[in-house]
Protein backbone atom coordinates (compact mmCIF):
# COMPACT_ATOMS: atom_id res chain seq x y z
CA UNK A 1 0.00 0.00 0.00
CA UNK A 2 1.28 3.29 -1.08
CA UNK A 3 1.44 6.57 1.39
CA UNK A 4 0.10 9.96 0.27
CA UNK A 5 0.21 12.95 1.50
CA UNK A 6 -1.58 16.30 0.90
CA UNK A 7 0.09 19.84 2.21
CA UNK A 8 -3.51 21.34 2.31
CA UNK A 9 -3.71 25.30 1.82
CA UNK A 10 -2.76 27.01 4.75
CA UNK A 11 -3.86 23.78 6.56
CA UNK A 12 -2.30 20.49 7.88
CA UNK A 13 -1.05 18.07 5.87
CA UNK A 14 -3.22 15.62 5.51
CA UNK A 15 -2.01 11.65 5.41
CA UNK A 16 -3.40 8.58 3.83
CA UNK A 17 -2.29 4.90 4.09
CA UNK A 18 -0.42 2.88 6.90
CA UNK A 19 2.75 4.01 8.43
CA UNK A 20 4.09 4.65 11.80
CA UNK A 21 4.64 7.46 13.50
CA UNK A 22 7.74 7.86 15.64
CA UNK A 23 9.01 10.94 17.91
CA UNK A 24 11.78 12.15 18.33
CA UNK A 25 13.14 9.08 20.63
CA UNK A 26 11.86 6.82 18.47
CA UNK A 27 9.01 6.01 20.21
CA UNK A 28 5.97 4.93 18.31
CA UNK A 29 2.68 7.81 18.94
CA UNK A 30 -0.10 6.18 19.19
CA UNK A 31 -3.36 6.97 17.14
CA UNK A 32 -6.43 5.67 16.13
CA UNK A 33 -6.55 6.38 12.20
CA UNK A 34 -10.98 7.27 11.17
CA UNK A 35 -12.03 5.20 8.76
CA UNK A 36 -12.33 7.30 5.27
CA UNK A 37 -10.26 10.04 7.16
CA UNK A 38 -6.86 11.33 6.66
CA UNK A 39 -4.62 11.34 10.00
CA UNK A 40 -3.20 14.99 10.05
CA UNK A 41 -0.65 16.41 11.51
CA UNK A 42 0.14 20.53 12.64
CA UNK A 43 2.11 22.43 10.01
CA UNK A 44 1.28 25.92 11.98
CA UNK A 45 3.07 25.33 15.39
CA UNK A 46 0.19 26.10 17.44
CA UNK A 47 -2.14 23.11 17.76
CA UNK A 48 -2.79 21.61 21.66
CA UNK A 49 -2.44 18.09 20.03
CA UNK A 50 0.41 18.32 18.51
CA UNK A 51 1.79 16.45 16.27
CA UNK A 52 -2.24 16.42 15.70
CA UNK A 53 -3.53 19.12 13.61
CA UNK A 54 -6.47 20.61 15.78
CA UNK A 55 -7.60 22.88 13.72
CA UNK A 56 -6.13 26.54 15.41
CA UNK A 57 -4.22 27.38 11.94
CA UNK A 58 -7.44 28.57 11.08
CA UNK A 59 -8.03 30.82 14.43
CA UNK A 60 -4.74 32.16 14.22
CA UNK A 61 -4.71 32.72 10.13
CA UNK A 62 -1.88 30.69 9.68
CA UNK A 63 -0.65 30.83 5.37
CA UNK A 64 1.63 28.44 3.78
CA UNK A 65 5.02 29.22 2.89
CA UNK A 66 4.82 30.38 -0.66
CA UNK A 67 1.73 32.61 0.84
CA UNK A 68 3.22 33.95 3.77
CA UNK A 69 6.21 34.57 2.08
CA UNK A 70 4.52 36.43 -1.29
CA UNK A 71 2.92 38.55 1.58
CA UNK A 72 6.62 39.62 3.57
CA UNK A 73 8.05 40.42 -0.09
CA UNK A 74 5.17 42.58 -0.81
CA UNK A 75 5.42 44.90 1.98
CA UNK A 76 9.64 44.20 2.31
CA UNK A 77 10.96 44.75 -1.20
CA UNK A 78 14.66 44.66 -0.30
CA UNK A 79 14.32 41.31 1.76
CA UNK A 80 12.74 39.62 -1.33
CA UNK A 81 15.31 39.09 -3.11
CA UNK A 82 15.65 42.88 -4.65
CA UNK A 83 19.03 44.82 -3.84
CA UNK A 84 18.04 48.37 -2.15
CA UNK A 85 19.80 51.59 -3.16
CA UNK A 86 23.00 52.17 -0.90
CA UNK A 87 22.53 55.70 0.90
């Protein structure tokens, strides 16, 4: 059985199939997976389940990278990449 998983717009990412997941001491976390459900897991850094998405990213307006980044180069020209006029 093959694994998939979906980075979800500004959400979780979102993972189908069987695998195991370990932390950081290699220690199996336990879940119970919903049948026709994705298990997902907290890309924003602020979910109370973590690794568990809980849903905050979208109480805190969390955006994806190539969002949140679009959005700092739009109001920081010269830290997007653009080379600012020495004074």
């Amino acid at each position: 059985m093959s694994i998939t998983i979906k980075v979800r717009k500004d959400g979780p990412y979102a993972i189908e199939g069987e695998f195991t997941l370990i932390d950081h001491e290699g220690n199996p976390i336990p879940y119970t997976p919903k049948p026709g459900k994705p298990m997902t897991l907290c890309r924003c850094g602020a979910s109370s389940k973590k690794p568990f998405c809980d849903g905050t990213h979208s109480k805190i307006g969390f955006k994806g990278a190539e969002e949140a980044a679009a959005a700092f180069d739009a109001t920081h020209p010269a830290a997007g990449g653009e080379k600012s006029e020495p004074r």
